[in-house]
N, C-alpha and C. Protein backbone atom coordinates (compact mmCIF):
# COMPACT_ATOMS: atom_id res chain seq x y z
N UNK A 1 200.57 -44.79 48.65
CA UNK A 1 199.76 -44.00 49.55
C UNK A 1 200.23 -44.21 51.00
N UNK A 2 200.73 -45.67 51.27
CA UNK A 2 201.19 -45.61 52.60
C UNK A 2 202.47 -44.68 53.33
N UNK A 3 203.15 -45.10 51.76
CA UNK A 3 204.70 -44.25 52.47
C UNK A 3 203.89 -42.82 52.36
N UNK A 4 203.13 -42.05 51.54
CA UNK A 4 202.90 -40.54 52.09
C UNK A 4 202.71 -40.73 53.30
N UNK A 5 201.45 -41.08 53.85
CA UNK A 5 201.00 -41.52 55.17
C UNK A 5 202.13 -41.09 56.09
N UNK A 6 203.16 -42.01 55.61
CA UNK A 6 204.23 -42.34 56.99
C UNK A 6 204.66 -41.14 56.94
N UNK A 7 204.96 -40.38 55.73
CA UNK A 7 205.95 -39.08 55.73
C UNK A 7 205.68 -37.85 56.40
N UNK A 8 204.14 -37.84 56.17
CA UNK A 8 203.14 -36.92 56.88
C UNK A 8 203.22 -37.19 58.19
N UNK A 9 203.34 -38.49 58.95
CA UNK A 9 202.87 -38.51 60.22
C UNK A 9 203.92 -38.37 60.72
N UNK A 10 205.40 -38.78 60.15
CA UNK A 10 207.01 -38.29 60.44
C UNK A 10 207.41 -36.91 60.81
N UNK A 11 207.00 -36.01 59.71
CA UNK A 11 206.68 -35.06 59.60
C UNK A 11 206.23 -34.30 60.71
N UNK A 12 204.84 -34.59 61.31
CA UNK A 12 203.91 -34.00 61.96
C UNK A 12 204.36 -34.17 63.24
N UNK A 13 205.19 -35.58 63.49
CA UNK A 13 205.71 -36.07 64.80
C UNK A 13 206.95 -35.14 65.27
N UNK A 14 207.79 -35.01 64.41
CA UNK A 14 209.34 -33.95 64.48
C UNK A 14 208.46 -32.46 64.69
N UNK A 15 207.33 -32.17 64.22
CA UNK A 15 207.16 -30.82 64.59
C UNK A 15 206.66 -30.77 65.89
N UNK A 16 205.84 -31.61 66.28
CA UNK A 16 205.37 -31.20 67.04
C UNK A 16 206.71 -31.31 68.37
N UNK A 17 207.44 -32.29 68.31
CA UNK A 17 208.36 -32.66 69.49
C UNK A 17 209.15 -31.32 69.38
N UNK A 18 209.67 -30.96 67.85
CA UNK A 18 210.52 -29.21 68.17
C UNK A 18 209.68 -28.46 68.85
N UNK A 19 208.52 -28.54 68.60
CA UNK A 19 208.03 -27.63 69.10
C UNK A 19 207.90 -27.33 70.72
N UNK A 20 208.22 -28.60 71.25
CA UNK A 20 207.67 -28.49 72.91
C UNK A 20 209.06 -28.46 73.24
N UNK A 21 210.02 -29.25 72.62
CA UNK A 21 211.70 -28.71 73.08
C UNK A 21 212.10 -27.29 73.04
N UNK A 22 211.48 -26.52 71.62
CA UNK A 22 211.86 -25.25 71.47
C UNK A 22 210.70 -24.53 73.09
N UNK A 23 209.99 -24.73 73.23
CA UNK A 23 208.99 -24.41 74.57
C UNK A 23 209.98 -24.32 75.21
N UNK A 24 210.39 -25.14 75.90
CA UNK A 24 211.34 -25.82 76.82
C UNK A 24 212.54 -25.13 77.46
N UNK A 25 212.73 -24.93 75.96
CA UNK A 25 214.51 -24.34 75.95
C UNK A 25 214.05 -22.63 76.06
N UNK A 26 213.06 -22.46 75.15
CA UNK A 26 212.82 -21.01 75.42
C UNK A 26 212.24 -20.33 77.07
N UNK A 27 211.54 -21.63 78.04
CA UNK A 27 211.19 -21.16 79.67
C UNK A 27 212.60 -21.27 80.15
N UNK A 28 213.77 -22.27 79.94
CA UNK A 28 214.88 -22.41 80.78
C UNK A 28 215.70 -20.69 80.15
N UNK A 29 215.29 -20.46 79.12
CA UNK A 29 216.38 -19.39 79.15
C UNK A 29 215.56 -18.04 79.20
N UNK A 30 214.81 -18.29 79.55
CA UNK A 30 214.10 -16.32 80.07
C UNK A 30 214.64 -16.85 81.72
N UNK A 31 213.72 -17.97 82.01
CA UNK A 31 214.56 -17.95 83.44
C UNK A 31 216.25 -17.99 83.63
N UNK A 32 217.11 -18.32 82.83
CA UNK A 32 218.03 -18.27 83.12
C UNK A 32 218.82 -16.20 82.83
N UNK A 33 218.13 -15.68 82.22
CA UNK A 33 218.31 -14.35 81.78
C UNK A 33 217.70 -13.57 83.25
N UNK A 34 216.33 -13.88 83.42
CA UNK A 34 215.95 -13.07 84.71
C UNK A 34 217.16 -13.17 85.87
N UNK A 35 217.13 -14.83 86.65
CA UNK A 35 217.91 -14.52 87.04
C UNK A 35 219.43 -14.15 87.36
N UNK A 36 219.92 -14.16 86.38
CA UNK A 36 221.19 -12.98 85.82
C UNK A 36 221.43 -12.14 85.86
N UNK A 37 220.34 -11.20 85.55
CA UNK A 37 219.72 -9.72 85.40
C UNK A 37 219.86 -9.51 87.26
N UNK A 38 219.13 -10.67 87.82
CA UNK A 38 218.66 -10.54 89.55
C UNK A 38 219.82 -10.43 90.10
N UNK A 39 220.84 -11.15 89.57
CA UNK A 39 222.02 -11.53 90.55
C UNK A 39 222.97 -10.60 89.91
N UNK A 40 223.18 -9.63 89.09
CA UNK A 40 223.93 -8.79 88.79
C UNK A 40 223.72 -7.35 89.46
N UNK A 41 222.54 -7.43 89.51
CA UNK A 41 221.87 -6.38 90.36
C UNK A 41 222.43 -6.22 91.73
N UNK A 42 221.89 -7.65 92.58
CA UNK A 42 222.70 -7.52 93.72
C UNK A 42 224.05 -7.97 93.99
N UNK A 43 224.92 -8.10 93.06
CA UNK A 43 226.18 -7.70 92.47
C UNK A 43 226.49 -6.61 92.81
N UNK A 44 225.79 -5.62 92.14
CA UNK A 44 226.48 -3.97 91.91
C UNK A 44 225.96 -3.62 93.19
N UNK A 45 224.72 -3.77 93.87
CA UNK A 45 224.41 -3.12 95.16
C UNK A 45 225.57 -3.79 96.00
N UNK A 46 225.56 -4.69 96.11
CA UNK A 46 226.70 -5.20 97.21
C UNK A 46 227.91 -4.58 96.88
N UNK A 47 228.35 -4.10 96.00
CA UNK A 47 229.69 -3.61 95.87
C UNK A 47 229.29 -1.84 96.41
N UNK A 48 228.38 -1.21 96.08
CA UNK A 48 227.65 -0.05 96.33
C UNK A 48 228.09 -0.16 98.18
N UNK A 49 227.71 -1.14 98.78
CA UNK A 49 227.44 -1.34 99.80
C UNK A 49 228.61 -1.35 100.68
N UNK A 50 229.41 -2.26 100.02
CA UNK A 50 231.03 -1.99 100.40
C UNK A 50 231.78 -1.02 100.33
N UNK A 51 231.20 -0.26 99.27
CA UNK A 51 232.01 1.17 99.18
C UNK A 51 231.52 2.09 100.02
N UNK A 52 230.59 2.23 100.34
CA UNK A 52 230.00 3.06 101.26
C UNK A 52 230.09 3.06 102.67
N UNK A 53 230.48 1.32 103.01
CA UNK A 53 230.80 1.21 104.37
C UNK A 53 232.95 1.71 104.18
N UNK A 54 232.96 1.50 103.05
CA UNK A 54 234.44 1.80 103.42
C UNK A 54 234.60 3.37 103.82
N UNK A 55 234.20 3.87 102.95
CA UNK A 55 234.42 5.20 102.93
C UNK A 55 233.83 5.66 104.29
N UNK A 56 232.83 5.02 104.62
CA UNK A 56 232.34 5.91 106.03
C UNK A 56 233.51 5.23 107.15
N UNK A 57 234.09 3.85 107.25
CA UNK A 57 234.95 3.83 107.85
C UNK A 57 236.31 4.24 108.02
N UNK A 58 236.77 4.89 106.69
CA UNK A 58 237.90 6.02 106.73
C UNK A 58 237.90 7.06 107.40
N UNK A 59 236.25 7.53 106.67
CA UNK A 59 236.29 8.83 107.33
C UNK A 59 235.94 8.94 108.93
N UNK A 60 235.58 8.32 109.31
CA UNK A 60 235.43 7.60 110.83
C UNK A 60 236.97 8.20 111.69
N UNK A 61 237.83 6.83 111.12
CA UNK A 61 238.91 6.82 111.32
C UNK A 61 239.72 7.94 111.28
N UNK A 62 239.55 9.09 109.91
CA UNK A 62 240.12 10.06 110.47
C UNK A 62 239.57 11.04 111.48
N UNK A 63 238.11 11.24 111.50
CA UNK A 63 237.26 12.19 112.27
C UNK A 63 238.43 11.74 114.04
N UNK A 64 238.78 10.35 114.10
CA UNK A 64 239.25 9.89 115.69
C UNK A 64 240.81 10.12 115.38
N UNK A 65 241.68 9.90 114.45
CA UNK A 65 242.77 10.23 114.63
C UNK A 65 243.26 12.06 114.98
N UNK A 66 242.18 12.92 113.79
CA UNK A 66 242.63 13.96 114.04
C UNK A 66 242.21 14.72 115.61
């Protein structure tokens, strides 16, 4: 009866600890997905941003050469 005891409370101990690691691991990786999602975003705007200043500085440039 004792060793059940122990097996059960072995048992009960490993679940519960997966369980707060799996917690754990599952808050570090939504946060690590959000901000990914965040920083890809202003990724593509910043490149948006560069292209737009380029192009207006070409066309700049030619509006003064011609």
């Amino acid at each position: 009866m004792d060793i059940t005891n122990y097996f059960v409370g072995l048992l009960t101990g490993v679940s519960v600890t997966t369980f707060f690691i799996g917690k754990e691991w599952y808050k570090y990786y939504t946060k690590y997905t959000i901000q990914q999602k965040q920083l890809d975003r202003l990724l593509k705007l910043n490149d948006k941003i560069k292209k737009i200043k380029h192009l207006s500085s070409t066309g700049t440039s030619n509006l003064n050469v011609g």
